[in-house]
Protein backbone atom coordinates (compact mmCIF):
# COMPACT_ATOMS: atom_id res chain seq x y z
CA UNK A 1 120.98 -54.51 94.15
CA UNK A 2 123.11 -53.12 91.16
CA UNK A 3 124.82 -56.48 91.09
CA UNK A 4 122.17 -58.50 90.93
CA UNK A 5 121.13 -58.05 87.15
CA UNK A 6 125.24 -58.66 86.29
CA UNK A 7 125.12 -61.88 88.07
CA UNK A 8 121.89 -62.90 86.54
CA UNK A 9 123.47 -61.82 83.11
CA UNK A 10 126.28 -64.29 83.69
CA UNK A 11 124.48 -67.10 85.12
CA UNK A 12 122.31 -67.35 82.08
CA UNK A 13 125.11 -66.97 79.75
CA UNK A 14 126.58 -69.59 81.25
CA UNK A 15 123.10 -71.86 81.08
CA UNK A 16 122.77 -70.60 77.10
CA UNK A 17 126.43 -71.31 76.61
CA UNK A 18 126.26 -74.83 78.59
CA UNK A 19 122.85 -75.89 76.44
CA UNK A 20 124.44 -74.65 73.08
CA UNK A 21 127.72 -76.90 74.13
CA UNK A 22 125.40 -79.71 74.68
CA UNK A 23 123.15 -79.22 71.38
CA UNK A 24 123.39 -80.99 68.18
CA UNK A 25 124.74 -78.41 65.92
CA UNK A 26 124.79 -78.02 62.02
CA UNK A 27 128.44 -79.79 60.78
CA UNK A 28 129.80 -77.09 58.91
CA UNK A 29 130.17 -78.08 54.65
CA UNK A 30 133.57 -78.46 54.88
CA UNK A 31 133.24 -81.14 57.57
CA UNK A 32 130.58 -82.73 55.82
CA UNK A 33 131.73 -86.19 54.20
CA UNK A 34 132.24 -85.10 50.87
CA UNK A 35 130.35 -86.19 47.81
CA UNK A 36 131.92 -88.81 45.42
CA UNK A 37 131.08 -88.45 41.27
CA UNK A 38 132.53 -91.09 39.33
CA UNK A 39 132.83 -91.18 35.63
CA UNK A 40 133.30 -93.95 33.37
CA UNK A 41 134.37 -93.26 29.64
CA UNK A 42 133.71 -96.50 27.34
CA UNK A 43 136.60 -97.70 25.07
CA UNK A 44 138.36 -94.50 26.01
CA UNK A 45 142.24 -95.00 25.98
CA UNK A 46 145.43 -93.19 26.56
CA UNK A 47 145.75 -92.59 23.21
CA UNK A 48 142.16 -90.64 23.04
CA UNK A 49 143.34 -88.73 25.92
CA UNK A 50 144.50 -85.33 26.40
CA UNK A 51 147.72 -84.77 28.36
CA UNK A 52 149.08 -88.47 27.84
CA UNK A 53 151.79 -88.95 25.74
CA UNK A 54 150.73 -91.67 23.59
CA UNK A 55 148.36 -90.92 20.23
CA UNK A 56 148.96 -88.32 17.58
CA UNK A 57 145.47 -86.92 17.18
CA UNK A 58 143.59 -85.59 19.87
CA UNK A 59 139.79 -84.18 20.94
CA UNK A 60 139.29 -80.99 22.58
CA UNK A 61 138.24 -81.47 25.92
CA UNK A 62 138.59 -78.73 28.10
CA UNK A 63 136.76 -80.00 30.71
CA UNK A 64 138.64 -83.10 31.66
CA UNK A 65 141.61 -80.51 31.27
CA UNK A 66 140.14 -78.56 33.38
CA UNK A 67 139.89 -81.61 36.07
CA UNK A 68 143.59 -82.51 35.26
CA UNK A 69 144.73 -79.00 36.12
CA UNK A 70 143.11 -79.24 39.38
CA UNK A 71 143.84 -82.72 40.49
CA UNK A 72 146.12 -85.63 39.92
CA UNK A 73 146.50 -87.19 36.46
CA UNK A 74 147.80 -91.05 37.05
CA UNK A 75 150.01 -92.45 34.67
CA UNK A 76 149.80 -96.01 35.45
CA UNK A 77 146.28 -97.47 35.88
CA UNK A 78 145.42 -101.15 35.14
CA UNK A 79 141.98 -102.14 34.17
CA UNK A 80 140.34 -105.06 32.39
CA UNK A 81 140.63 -105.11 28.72
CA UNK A 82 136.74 -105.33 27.98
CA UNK A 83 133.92 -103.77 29.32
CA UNK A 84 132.13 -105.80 31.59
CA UNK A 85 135.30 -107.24 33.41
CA UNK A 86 136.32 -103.80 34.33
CA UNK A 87 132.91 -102.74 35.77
CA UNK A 88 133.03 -105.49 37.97
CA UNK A 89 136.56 -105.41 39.36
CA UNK A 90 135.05 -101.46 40.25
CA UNK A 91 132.10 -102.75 42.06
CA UNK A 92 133.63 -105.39 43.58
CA UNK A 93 136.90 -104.93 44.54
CA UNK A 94 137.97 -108.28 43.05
CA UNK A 95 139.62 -110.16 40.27
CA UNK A 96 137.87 -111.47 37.65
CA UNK A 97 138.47 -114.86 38.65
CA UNK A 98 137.29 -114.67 41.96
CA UNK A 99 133.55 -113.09 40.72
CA UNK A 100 133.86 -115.49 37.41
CA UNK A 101 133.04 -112.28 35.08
CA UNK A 102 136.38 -112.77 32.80
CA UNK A 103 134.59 -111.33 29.14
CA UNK A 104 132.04 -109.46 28.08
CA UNK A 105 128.58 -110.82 28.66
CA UNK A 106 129.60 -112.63 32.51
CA UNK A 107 126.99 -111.47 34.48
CA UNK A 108 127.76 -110.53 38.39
CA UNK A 109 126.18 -112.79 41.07
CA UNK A 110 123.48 -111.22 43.16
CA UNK A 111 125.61 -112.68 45.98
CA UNK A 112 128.12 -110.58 45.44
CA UNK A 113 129.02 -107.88 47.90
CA UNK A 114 129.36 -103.96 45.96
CA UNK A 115 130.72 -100.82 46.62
CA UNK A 116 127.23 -99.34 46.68
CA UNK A 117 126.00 -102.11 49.26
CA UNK A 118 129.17 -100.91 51.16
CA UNK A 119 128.32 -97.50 51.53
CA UNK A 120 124.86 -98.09 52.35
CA UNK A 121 125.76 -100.32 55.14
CA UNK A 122 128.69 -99.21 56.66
CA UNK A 123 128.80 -95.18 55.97
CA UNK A 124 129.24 -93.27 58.84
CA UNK A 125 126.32 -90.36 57.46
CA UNK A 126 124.05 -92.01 55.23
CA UNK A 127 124.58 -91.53 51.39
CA UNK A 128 122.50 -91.55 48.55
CA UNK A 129 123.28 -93.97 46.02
CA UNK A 130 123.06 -93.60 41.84
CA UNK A 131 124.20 -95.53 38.69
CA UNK A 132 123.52 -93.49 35.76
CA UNK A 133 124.40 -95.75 32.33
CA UNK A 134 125.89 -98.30 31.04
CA UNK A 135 125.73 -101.16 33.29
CA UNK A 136 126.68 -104.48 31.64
CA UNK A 137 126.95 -106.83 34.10
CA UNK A 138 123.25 -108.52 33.81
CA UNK A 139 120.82 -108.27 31.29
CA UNK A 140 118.26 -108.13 34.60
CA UNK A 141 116.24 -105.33 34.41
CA UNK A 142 116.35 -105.22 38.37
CA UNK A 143 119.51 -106.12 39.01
CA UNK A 144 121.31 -102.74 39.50
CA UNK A 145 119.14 -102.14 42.07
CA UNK A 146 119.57 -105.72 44.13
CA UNK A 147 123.31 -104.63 43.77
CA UNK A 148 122.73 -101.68 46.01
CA UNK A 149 121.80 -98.50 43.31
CA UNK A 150 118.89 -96.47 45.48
CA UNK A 151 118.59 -95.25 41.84
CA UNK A 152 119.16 -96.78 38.68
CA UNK A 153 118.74 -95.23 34.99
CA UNK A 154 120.74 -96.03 31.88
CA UNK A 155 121.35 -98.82 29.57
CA UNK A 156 121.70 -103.15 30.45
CA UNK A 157 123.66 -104.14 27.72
CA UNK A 158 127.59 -103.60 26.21
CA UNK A 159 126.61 -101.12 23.37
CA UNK A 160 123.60 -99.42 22.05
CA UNK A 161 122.45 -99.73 18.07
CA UNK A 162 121.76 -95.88 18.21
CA UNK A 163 122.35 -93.36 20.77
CA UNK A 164 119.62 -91.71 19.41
CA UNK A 165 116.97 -94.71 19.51
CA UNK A 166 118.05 -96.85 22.18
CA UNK A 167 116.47 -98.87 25.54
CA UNK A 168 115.97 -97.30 28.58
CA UNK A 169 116.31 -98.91 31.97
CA UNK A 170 114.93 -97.27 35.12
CA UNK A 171 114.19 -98.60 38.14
CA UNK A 172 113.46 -102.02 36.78
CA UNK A 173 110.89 -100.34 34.10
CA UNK A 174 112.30 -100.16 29.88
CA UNK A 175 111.49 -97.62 27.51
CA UNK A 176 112.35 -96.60 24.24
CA UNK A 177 114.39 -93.14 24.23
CA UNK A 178 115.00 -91.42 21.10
CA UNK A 179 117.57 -88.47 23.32
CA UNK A 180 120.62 -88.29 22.55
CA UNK A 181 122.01 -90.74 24.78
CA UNK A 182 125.19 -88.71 25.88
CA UNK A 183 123.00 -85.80 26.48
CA UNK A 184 120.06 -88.04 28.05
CA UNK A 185 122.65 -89.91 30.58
CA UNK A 186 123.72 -86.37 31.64
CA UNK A 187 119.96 -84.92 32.05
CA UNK A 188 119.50 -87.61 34.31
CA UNK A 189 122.53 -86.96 36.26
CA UNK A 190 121.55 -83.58 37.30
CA UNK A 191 118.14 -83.72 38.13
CA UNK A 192 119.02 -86.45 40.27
CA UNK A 193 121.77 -84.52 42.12
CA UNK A 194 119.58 -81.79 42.05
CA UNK A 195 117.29 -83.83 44.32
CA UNK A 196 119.44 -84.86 47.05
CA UNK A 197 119.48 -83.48 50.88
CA UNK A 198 122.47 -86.18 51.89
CA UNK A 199 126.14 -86.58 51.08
CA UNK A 200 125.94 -88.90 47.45
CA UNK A 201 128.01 -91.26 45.35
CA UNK A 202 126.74 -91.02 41.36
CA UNK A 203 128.64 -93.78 39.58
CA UNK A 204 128.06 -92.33 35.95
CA UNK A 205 128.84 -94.55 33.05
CA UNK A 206 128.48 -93.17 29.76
CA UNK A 207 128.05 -95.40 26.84
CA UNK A 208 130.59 -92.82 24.24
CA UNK A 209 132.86 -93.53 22.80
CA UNK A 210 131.66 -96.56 22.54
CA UNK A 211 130.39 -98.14 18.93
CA UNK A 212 128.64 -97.38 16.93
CA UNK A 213 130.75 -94.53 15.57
CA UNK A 214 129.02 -91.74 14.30
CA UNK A 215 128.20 -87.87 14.05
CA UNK A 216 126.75 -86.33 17.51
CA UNK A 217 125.03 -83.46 17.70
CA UNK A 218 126.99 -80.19 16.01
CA UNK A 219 126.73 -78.57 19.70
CA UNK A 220 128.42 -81.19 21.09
CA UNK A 221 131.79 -81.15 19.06
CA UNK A 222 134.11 -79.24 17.01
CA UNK A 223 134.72 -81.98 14.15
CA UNK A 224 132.80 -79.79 11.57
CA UNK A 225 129.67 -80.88 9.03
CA UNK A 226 131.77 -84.30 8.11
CA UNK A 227 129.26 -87.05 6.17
CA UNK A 228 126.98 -89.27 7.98
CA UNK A 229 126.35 -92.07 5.64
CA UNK A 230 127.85 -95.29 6.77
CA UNK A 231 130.22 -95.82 4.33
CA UNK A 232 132.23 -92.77 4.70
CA UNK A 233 132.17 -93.59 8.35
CA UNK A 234 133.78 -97.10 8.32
CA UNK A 235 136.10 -95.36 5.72
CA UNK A 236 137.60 -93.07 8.21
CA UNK A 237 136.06 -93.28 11.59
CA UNK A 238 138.77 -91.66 13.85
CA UNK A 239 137.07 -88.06 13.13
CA UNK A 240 133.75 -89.51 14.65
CA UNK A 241 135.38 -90.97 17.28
CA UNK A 242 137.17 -87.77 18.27
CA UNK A 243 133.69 -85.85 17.90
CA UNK A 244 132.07 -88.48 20.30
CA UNK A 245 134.90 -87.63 23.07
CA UNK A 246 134.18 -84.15 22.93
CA UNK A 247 130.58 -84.47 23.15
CA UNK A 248 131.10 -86.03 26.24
CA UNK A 249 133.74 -83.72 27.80
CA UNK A 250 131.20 -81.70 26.68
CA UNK A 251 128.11 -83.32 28.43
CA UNK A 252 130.85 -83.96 31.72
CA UNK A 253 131.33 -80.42 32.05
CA UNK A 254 127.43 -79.62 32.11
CA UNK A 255 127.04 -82.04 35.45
CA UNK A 256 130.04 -80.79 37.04
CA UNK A 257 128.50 -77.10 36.47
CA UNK A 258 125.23 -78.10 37.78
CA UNK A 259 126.63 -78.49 41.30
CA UNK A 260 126.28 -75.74 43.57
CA UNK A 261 129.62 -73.90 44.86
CA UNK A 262 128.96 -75.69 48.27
CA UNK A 263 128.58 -78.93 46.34
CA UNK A 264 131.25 -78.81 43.84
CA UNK A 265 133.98 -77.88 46.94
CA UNK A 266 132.86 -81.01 48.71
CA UNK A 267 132.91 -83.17 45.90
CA UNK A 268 135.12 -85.79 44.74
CA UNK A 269 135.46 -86.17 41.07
CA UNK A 270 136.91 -88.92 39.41
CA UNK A 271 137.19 -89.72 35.64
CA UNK A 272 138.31 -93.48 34.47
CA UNK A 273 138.36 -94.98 30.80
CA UNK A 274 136.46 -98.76 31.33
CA UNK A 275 139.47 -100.28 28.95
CA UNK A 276 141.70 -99.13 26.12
CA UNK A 277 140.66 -98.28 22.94
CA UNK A 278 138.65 -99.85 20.37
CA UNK A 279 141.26 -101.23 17.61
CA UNK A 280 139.14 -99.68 14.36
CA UNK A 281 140.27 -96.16 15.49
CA UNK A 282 143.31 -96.93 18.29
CA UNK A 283 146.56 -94.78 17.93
CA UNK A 284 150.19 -95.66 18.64
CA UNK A 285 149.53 -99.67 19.59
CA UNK A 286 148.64 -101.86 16.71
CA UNK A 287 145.16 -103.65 16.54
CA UNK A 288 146.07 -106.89 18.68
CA UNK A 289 147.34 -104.67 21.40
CA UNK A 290 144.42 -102.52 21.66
CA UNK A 291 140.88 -103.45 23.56
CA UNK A 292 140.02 -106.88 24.53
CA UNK A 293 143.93 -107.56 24.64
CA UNK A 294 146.28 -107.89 28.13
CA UNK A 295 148.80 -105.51 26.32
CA UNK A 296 149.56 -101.85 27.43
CA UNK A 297 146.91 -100.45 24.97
CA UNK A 298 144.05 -102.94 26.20
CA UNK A 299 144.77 -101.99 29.66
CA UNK A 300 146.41 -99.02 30.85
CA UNK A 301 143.85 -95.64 30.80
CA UNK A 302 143.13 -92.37 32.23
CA UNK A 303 142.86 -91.86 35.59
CA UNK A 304 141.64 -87.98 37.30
CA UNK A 305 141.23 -87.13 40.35
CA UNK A 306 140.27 -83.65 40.98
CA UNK A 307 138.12 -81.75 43.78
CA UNK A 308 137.42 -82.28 47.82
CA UNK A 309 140.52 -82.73 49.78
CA UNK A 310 142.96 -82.92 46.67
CA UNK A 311 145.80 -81.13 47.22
CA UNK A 312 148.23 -82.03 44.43
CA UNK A 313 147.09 -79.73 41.46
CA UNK A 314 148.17 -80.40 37.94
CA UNK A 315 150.34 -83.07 39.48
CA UNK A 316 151.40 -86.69 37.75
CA UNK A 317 151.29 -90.01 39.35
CA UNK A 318 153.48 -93.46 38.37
CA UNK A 319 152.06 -95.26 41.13
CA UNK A 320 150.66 -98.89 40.51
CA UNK A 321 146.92 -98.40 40.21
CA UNK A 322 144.59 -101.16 39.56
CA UNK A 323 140.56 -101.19 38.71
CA UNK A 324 140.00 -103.22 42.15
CA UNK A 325 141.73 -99.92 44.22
CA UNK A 326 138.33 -98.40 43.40
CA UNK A 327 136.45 -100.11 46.32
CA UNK A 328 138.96 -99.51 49.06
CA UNK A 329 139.49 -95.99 47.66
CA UNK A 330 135.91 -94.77 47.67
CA UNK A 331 135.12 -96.44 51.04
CA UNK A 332 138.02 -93.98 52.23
CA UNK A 333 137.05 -91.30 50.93
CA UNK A 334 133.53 -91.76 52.37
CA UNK A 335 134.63 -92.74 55.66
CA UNK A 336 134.43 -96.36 55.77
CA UNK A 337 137.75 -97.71 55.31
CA UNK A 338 138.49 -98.16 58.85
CA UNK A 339 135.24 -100.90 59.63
CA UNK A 340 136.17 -104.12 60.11
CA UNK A 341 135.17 -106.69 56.94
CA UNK A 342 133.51 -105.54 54.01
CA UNK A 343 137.12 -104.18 52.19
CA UNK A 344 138.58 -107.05 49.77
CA UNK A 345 141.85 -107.85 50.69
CA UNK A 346 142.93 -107.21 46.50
CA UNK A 347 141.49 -103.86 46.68
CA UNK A 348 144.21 -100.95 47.87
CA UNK A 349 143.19 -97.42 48.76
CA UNK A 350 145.13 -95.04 46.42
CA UNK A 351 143.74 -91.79 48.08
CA UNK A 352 147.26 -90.82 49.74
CA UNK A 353 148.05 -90.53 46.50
CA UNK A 354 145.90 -87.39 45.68
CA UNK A 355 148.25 -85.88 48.13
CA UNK A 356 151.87 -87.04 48.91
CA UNK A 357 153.75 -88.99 46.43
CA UNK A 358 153.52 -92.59 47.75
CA UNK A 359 153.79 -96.25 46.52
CA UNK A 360 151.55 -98.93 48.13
CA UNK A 361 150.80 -101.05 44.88
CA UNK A 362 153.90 -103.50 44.06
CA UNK A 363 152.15 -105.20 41.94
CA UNK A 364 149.21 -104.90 38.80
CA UNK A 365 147.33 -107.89 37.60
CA UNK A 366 144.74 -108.23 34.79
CA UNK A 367 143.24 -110.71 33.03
CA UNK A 368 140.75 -111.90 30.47
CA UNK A 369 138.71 -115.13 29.12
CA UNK A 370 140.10 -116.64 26.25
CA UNK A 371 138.67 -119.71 25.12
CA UNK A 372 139.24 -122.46 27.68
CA UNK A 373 141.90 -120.68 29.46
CA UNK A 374 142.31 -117.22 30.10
CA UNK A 375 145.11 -114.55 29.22
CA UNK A 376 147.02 -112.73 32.48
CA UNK A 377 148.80 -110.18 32.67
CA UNK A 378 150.69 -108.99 36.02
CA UNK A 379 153.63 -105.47 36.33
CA UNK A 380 155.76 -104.24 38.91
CA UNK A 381 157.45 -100.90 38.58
CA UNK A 382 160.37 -101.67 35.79
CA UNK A 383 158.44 -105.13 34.23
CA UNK A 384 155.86 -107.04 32.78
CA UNK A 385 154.86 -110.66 32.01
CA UNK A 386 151.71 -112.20 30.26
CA UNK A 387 151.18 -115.98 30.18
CA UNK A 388 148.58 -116.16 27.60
CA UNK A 389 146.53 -118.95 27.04
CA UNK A 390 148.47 -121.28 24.42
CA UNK A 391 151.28 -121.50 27.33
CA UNK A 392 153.57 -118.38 25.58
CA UNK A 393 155.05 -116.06 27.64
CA UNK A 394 156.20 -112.41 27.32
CA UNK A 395 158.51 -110.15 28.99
CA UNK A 396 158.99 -106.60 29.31
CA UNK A 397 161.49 -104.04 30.31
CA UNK A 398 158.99 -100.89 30.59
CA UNK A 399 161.73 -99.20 32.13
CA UNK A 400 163.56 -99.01 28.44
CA UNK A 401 159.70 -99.27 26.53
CA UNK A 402 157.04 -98.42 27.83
CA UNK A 403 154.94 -99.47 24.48
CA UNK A 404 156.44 -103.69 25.46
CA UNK A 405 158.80 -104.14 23.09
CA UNK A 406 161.08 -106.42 22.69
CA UNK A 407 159.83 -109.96 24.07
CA UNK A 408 162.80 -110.73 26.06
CA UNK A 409 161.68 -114.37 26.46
CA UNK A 410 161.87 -114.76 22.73
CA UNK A 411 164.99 -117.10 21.24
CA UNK A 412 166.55 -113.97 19.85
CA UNK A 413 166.77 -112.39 23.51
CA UNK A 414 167.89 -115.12 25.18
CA UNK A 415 169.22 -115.55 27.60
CA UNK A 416 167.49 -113.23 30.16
CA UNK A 417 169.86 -110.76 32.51
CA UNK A 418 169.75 -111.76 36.12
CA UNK A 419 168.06 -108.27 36.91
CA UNK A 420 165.87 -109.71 33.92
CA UNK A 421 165.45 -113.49 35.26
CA UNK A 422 165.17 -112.10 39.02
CA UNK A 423 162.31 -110.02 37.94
CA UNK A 424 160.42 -113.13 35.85
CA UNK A 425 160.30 -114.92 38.64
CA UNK A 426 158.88 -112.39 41.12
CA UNK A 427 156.19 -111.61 38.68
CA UNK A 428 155.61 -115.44 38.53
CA UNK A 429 155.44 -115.90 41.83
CA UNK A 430 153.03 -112.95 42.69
CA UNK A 431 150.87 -113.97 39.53
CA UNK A 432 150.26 -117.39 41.16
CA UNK A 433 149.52 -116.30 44.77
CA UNK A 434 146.93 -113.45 43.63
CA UNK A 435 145.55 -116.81 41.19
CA UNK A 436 145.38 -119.14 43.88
């Protein structure tokens, strides 16, 4: 009799343990896909940016500091050289050429197949979708939203005429706000992250430091009380310029300290410029080489990665990193990278990267409409060659400058080394096969 309640002890344990085995149970935050916050800076190049070695004059911004000293800063990341080619080489995971948006105003085909539409579809735990700001790839009031945005609030076009009075798209619906749009874009942000109850991807695009240059508000900076007519402005605009980076490191840091602790441990932050710098204020490359060109200031900007499941802290990356590796990388980190279709075969996951020093990129390749024709651009690790579109060619040792200088296919350089010559022709060769 005094075993009986000991056996009946243990056979229920064993029933409660046995149900509690069998029982969905709540997946602990750390196992929880982790969220993925993407940040686009406009015109924002290597020279604007902290911790790169190019530029003389710099903005404070602690916060992307603060996300370098926590993740992986990459040295070597290709983009487009204008706006709208950029964003959709992100979305898309292809070349210009192969989605025909090559310049600014190319508008992206509702047939096209996004990152967002990815996730949705193919996500192993559902994710909540957002594009917050500048969108620039139609002029469609609906069509971030047929390209896969549950959510979409921010601005259609390239630029604004003031980010203080300026159109507002959401949802398909346009208003007039007369917010600070820095400040507005970033209100937004957190009150839709606030709202969530499922692991989400925010692809935030601010419109700064984009033109119009000009004086944001004195909370934002630390530029000082400098004049805000116009003419002293076009006079010397770099000061304005630096003030607009800071107010949005500034506005940056407020959504990444919205997030919970939870939330900010399981999420992935990444921070991009959208091309290089705009020429009227660009440092160390000369106007021609700065946005809208195939040169090294038109095309190679900052790249962060900080947060969830980086392990490299304050760490530098030379790996080959192109605009297109966004597709493949995000559907990685979400859990999607091993599904069958959906992945273009230009777009490389660089998420290894955020851990063990590893090369999978041979080769970059940009490009951009000129005219008729078109200027390219394509890099391995020690060279460069453009074909632009009157037929000249250029080639670069980076290896001995990294700022492409001298043309060795010029008269005066002739004739190439055969390390040189062996190089030209792999670049060719690669340049045509991604082309064709």
């Amino acid at each position: 009799m005094k075993g009986l309640p000991v056996l009946s002890f243990i056979a229920l344990s064993l029933i409660v343990f046995s149900c509690k085995k069998d029982s969905p149970v709540e997946t602990p935050a750390d196992k929880m896909p982790p969220n993925v916050l993407l940040i686009i800076a406009d015109d924002f190049g290597l020279d604007a940016c902290p911790n790169y070695p190019f530029g003389t004059v710099k903005p404070a911004m602690p916060n992307l500091q603060k996300l370098m000293n926590e993740g992986v800063t990459f040295d070597n990341f290709w983009v487009s050289p204008t706006c709208s080619p950029t964003r959709a080489t992100l979305i898309t995971g292809k070349y210009g050429h192969e989605t025909n948006v090559l310049q600014v105003g190319d508008e992206l085909a509702y047939s096209e197949y996004t990152l967002q539409q990815h996730i949705t579809q193919a996500a192993p735990l559902g994710y909540s979708q957002a594009v917050i700001g500048k969108w620039h790839l139609s002029k469609d009031e609906n069509h971030p939203i047929s390209a896969g945005a549950d959510y979409y609030a921010g601005m259609l076009l390239g630029g604004v005429p003031s980010y203080t009075r300026w159109n507002l798209v959401e949802n398909g619906q346009t208003s007039t706000s007369t917010e600070y749009s820095t400040s507005k874009l970033t209100d937004l942000s957190i009150e839709w992250v606030k709202n969530q109850d499922t692991p989400w991807f925010l692809w935030l695009a601010y419109n700064a430091p984009h033109t119009p240059f000009h004086l944001p508000p004195d909370s934002l900076h630390s530029q000082g009380n400098l004049p805000q007519d116009q003419a002293s402005i076009d006079a010397n605009p770099l000061p304005y310029f630096m003030a607009m980076c800071e107010a949005l490191d500034h506005e940056m840091g407020r959504v990444v300290a919205s997030l919970t602790p939870e939330e900010k441990e399981n999420t992935v932050i990444i921070f991009i410029g959208d091309n290089g710098t705009d020429g009227a204020v660009v440092q160390e490359y000369i106007l021609q080489r700065a946005k809208g060109s195939v040169y090294k200031g038109g095309v190679n900007v900052p790249l962060v990665v900080s947060g969830a499941g980086v392990n490299r802290m304050q760490s530098r990356e030379d790996e080959l990193v192109s605009s297109v590796d966004m597709f493949a990388t995000i559907s990685e980190i979400v859990g999607t990278s091993n599904l069958q279709g959906g992945i273009p075969n230009t777009s490389m996951s660089f998420w290894n990267s955020v851990n063990t020093e590893t090369t999978e990129r041979q080769f970059s390749y940009t490009e951009i409409a000129k005219n008729s024709s078109s200027d390219y651009a394509i890099r391995n690790a020690s060279h460069k060659y453009i074909l632009f579109e009157n037929q000249n060619e250029a080639l670069f040792d980076l290896s001995a400058n990294p700022i492409e200088s001298p043309n060795l296919l010029r008269p005066n350089q002739l004739p190439l080394s055969f390390a040189d010559s062996t190089m030209l022709e792999e670049l060719k060769v690669e340049a045509d096969r991604i082309r064709n």
